[in-house]
Protein backbone atom coordinates (compact mmCIF):
# COMPACT_ATOMS: atom_id res chain seq x y z
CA UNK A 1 2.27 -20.43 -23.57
CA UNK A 2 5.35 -21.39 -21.33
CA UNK A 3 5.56 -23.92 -23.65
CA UNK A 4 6.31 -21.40 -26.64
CA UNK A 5 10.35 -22.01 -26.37
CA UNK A 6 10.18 -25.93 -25.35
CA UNK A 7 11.06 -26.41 -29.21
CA UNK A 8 14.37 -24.36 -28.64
CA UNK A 9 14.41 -23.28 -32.63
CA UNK A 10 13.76 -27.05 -33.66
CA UNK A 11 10.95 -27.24 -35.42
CA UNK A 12 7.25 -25.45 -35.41
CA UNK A 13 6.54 -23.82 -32.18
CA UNK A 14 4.66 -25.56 -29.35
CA UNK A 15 1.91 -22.18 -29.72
CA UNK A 16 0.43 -21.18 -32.70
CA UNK A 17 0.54 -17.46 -33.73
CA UNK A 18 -3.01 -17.43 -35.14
CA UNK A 19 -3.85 -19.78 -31.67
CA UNK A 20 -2.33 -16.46 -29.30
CA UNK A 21 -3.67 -14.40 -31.37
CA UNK A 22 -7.30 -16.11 -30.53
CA UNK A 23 -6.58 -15.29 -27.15
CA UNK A 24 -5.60 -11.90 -27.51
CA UNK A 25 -9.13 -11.48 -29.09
CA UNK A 26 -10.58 -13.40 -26.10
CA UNK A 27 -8.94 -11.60 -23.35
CA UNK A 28 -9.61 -7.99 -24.79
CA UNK A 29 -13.72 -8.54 -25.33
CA UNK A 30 -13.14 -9.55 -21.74
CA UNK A 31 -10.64 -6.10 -21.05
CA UNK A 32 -13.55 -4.38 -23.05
CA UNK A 33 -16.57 -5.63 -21.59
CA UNK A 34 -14.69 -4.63 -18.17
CA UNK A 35 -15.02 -0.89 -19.19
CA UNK A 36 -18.31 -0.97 -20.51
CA UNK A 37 -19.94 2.19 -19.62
CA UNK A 38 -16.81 4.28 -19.89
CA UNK A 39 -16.26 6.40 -22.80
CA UNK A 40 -12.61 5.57 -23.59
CA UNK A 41 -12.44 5.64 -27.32
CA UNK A 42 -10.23 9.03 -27.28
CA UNK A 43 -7.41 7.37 -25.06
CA UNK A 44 -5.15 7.73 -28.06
CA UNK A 45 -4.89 11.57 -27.11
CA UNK A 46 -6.84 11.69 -23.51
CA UNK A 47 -3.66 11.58 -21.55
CA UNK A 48 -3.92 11.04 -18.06
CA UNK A 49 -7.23 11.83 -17.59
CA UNK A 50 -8.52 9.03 -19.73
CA UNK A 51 -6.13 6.27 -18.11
CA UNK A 52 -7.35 7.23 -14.53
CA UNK A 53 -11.17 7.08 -15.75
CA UNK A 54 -10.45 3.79 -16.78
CA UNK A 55 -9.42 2.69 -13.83
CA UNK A 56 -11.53 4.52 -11.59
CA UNK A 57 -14.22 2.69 -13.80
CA UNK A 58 -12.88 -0.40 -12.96
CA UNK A 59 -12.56 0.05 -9.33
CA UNK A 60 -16.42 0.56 -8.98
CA UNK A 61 -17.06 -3.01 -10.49
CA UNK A 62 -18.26 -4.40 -6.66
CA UNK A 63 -19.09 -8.14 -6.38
CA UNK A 64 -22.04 -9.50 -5.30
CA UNK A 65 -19.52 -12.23 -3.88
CA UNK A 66 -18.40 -10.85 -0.33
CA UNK A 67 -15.29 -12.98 -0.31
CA UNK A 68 -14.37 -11.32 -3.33
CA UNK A 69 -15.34 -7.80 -3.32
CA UNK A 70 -12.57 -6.57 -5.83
CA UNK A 71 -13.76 -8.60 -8.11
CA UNK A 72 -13.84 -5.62 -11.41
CA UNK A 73 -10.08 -5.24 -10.44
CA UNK A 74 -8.35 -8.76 -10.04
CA UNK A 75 -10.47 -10.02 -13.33
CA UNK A 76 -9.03 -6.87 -15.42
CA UNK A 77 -5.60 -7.63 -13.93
CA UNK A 78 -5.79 -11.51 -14.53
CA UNK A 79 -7.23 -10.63 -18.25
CA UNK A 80 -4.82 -7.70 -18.76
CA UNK A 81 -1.66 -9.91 -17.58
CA UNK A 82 -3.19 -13.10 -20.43
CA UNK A 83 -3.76 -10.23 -22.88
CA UNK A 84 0.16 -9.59 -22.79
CA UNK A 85 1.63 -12.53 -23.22
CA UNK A 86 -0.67 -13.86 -25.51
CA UNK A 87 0.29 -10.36 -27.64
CA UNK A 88 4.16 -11.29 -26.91
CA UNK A 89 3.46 -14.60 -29.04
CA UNK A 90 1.80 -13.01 -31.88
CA UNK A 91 2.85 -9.16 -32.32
CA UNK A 92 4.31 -10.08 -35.38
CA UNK A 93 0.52 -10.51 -37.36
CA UNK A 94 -0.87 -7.78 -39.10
CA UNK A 95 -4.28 -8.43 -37.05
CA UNK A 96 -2.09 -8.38 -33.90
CA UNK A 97 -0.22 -5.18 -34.92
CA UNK A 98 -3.45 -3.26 -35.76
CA UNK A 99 -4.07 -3.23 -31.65
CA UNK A 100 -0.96 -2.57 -30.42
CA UNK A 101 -2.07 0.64 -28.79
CA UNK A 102 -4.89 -0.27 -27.86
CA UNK A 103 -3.03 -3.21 -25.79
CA UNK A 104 -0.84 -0.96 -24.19
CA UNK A 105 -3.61 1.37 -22.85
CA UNK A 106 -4.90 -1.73 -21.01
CA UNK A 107 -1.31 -2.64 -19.75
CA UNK A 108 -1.34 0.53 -18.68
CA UNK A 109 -4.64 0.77 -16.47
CA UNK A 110 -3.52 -2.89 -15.36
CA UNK A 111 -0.35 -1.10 -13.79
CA UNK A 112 -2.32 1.42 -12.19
CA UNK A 113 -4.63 -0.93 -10.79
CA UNK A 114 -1.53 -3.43 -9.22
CA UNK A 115 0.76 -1.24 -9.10
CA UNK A 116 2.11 -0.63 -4.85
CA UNK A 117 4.41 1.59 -5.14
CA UNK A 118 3.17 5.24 -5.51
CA UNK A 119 6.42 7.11 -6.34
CA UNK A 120 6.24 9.60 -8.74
CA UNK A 121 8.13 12.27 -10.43
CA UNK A 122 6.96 15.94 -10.34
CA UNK A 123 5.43 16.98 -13.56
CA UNK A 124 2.91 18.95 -15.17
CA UNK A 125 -0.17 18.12 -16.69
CA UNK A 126 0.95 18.81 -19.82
CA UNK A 127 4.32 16.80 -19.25
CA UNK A 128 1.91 13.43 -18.00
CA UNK A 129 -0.30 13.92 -20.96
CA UNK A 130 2.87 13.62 -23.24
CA UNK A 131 4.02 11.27 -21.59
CA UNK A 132 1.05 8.58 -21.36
CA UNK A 133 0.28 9.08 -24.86
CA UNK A 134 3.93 8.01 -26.20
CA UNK A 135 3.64 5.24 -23.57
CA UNK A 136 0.06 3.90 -25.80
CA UNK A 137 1.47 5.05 -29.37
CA UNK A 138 4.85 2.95 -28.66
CA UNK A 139 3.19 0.45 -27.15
CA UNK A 140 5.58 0.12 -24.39
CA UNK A 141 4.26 0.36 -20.89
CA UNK A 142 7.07 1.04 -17.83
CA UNK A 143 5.89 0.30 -14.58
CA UNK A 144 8.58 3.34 -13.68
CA UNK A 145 6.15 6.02 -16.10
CA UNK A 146 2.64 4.74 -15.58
CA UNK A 147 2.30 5.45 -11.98
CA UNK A 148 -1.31 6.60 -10.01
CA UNK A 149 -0.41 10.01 -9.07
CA UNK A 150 0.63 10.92 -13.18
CA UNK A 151 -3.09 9.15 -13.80
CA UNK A 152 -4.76 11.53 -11.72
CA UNK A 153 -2.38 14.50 -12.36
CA UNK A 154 -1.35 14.51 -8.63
CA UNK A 155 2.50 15.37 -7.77
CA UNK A 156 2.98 12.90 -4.76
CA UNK A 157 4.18 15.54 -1.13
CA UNK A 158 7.44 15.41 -0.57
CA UNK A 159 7.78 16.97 2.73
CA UNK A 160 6.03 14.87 5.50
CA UNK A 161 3.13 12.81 5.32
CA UNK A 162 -0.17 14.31 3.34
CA UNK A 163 -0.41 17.86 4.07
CA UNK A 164 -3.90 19.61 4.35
CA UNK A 165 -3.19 21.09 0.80
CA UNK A 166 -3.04 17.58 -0.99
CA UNK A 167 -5.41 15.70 0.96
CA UNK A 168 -7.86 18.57 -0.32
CA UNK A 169 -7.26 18.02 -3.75
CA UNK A 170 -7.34 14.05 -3.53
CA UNK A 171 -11.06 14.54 -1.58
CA UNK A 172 -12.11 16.67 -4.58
CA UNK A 173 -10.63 14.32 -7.33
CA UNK A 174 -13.35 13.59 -9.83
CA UNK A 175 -12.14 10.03 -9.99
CA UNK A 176 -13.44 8.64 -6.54
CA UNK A 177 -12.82 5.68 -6.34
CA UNK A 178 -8.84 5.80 -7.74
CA UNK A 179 -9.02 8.69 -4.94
CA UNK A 180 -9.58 5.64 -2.61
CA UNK A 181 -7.24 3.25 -3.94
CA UNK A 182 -4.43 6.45 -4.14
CA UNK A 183 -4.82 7.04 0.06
CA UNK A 184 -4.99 3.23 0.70
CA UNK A 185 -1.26 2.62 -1.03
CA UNK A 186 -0.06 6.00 0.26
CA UNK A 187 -1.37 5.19 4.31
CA UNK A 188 -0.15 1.54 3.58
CA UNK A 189 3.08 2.33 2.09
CA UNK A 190 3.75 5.29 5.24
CA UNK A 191 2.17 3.03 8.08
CA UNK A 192 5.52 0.44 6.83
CA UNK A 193 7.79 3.26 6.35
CA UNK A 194 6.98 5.56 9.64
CA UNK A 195 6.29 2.74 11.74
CA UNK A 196 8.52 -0.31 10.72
CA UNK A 197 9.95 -0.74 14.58
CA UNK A 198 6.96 1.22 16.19
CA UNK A 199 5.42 -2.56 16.90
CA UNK A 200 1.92 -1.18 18.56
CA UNK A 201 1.12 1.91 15.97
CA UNK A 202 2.03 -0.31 12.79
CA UNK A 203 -0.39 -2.88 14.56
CA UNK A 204 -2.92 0.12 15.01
CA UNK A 205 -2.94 1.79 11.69
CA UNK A 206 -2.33 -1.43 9.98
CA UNK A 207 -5.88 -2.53 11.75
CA UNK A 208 -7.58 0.07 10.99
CA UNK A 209 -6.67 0.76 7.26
CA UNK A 210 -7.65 -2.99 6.79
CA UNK A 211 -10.83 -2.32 8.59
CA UNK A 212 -12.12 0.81 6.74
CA UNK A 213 -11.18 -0.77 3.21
CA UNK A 214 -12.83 -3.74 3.94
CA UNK A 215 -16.40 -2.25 5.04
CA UNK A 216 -15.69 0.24 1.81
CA UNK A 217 -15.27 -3.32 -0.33
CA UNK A 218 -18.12 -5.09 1.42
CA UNK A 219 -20.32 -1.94 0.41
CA UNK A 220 -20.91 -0.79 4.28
CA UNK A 221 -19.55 2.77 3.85
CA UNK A 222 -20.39 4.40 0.48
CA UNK A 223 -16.65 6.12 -1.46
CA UNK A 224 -17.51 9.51 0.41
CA UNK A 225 -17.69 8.09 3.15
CA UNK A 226 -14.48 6.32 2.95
CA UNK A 227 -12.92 8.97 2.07
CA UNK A 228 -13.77 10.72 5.03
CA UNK A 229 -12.25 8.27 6.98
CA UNK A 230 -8.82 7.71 5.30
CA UNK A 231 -8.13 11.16 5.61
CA UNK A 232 -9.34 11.84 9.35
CA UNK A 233 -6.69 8.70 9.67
CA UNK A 234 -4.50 10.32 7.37
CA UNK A 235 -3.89 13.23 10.10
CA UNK A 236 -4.47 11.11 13.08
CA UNK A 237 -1.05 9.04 11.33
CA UNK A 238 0.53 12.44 10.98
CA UNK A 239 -0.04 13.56 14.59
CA UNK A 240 1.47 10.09 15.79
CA UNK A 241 4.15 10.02 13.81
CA UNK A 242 5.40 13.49 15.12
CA UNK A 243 4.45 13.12 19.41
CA UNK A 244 7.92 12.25 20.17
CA UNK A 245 8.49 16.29 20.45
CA UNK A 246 4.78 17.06 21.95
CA UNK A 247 6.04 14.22 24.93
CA UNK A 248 9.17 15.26 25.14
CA UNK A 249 10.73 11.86 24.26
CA UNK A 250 12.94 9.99 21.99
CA UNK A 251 11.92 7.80 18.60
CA UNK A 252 13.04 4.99 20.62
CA UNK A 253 11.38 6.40 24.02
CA UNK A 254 8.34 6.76 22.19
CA UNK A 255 7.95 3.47 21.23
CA UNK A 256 8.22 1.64 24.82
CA UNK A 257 6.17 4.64 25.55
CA UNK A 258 3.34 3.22 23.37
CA UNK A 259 3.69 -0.38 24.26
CA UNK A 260 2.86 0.48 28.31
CA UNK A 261 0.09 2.84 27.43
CA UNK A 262 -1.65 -0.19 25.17
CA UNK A 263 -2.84 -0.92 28.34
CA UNK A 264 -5.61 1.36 29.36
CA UNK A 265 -6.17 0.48 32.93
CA UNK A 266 -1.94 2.02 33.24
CA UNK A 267 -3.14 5.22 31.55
CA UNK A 268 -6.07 5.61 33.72
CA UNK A 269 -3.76 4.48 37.13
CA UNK A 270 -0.62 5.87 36.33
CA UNK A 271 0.33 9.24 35.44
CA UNK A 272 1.51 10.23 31.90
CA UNK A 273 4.97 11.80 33.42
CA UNK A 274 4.97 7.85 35.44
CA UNK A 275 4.97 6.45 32.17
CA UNK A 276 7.32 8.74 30.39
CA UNK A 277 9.66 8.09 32.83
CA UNK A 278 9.32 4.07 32.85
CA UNK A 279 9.84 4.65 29.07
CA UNK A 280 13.14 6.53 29.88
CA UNK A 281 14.65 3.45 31.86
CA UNK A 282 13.36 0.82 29.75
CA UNK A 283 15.00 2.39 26.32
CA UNK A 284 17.97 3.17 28.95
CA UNK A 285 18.56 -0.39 30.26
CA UNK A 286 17.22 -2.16 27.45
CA UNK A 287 19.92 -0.69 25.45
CA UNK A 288 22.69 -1.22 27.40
CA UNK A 289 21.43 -4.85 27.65
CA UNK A 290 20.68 -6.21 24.15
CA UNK A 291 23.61 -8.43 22.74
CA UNK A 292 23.61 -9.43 18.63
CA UNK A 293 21.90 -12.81 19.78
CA UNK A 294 20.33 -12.11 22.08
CA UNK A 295 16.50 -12.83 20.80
CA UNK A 296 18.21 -16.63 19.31
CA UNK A 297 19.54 -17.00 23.17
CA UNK A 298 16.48 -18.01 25.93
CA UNK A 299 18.92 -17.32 28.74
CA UNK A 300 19.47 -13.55 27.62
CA UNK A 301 15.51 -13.26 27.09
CA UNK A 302 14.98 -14.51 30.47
CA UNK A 303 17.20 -11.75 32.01
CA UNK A 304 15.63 -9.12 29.75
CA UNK A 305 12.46 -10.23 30.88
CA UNK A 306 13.41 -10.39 34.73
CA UNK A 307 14.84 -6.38 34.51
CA UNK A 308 11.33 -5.12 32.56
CA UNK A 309 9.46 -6.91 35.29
CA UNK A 310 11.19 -5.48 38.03
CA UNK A 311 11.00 -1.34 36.39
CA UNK A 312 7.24 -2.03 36.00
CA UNK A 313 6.81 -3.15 39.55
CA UNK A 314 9.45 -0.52 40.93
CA UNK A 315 6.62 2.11 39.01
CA UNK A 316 3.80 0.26 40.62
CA UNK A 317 2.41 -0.40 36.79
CA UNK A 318 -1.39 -2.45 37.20
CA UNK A 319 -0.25 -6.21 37.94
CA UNK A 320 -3.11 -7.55 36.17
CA UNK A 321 -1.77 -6.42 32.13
CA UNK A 322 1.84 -6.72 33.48
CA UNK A 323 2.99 -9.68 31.88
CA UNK A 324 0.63 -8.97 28.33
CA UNK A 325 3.13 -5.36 28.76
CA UNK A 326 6.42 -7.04 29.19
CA UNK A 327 5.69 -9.43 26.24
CA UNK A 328 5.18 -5.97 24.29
CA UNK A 329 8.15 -4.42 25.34
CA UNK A 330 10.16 -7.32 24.53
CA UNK A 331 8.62 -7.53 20.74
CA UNK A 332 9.35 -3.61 20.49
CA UNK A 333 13.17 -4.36 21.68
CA UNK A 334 13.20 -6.81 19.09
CA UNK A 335 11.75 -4.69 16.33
CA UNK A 336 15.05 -1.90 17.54
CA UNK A 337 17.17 -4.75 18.24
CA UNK A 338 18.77 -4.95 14.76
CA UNK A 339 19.68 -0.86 14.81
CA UNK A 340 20.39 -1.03 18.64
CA UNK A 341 22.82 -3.90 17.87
């Protein structure tokens, strides 16, 4: 179908409209067969609710196939994105014309199911419902409308990360396993945001989101379960992200902070004021040290290196993780190095 324009106006087309319009047919028994077991036949007027059971339907198709565990989602996707262009090629038929909505409902799950970023406007149920079912009777789906929290009638927090209030209602969502998918983008999307030059918590969260979704894929933890999980993490992220107060640090402190206490046998030798304090003259001199270039020039890393080396020692931090600790502190002074600079 890339071929549809080769002709440039000259001619017949490369692609038939009757041949994309056998695809369309193809790809939405396949779309179709995908939701088999759902009732969806009132998505003309079911709003949001009917768009988030569609997905949430699809999200429970598991794989036998362990290397491919999201299988129900990435073959509605693939199907959903054919489905659209082939429709492009041949919305001008009557046959094509006469499923017009029901092609946009499946664009629309297909954005819900892809979809990463999880902004959303606040609006009420009522104003969702209107709004999904111009979406399907226009047959126009926006990436910018169709958005997970409108499909499960969620208004995203604003103020911090997942209070108790709305981590509550996403636990009692009827739609489980969207409930899932909704705390995996938001925890994903905050682990970036909260922790972009935090090098050892984005490592930490990062591991252990990818940990619990993969045992929830792979079938290990049933969707309660894994929901359990995300939000325990969900508050353990929120505690992290707000110690700098608790520890009586900076952002920045906190960070070099974190990178000497990766080390357990320093937490168990040193004290936590030892480290606090090693944290204070690292941001301190690190600071004062850091140059534009000075990660592209080997001689200025050297020197950098030399000066953490000789604050761990003058703190009598364990020799044995010392030089795995002032590799970490340099990659955290190059994740602030850009701001610093």
């Amino acid at each position: 179908m890339k071929e549809y324009t080769a002709s440039q106006g000259r001619g017949k087309p490369t692609v038939d409209a009757h041949e994309a319009l056998s695809l369309l047919l193809e790809k939405m028994d396949v779309l179709r067969s995908l939701l088999h077991g759902y009732d969806w036949s009132g998505f003309l007027t079911g709003g949001h609710k009917a768009l988030a059971g569609a997905a949430n339907h699809v999200l429970g198709i598991r794989s036998a196939n362990k290397d491919s565990p999201q299988d129900g989602k990435r073959r509605f996707a693939d199907a959903a994105v054919a489905m659209g262009q082939a429709f492009s090629l041949c919305c001008t038929l009557h046959e094509a014309k006469a499923l017009r909505e029901e092609v946009a409902f499946f664009q629309a799950v297909k954005v819900i199911l892809t979809k990463r970023d999880v902004t959303a406007q606040k609006r009420t149920d009522a104003q969702r419902d209107a709004a999904i079912r111009q979406i399907i009777s226009q047959a126009v789906v926006s990436e910018r409308v169709v958005d997970i929290f409108d499909a499960v009638g969620l208004d995203k927090p604003n103020i911090g990360l997942l209070d108790d209030e709305f981590l509550a209602q996403v636990k009692n969502l009827p739609e489980r396993n969207l409930a899932v998918e909704l705390l995996e983008r938001l925890l994903e999307g905050e682990i970036k945001a909260k922790f972009a030059t935090n090098v050892v918590q984005q490592r930490k969260f990062s591991d252990l989101l990818t940990g619990v979704i993969a045992r929830y894929q792979n079938r290990s933890i049933e969707t309660a379960q894994v929901m359990e999980e995300l939000v325990d993490m969900a508050k353990k992220f929120r505690q992290a992200a707000s110690r700098g107060e608790a520890l009586g640090l900076s952002e920045d402190e906190v960070r070099f902070y974190d990178a000497l206490a990766n080390n357990e046998s320093a937490v168990k030798q040193l004290t936590d004021e030892t480290l606090k304090k090693i944290a204070h003259e690292l941001t301190d001199n690190l600071r004062k040290s850091m140059t534009v270039d000075w990660s592209e020039r080997e001689s200025v890393r050297a020197s950098l290196r030399l000066m953490v080396k000789r604050i761990l020692r003058k703190y009598k931090y364990p020799p044995d993780m010392q030089d795995a600790a002032v590799e970490l502190v340099l990659q955290q002074a190059e994740a602030l190095g850009e701001s610093w600079a």
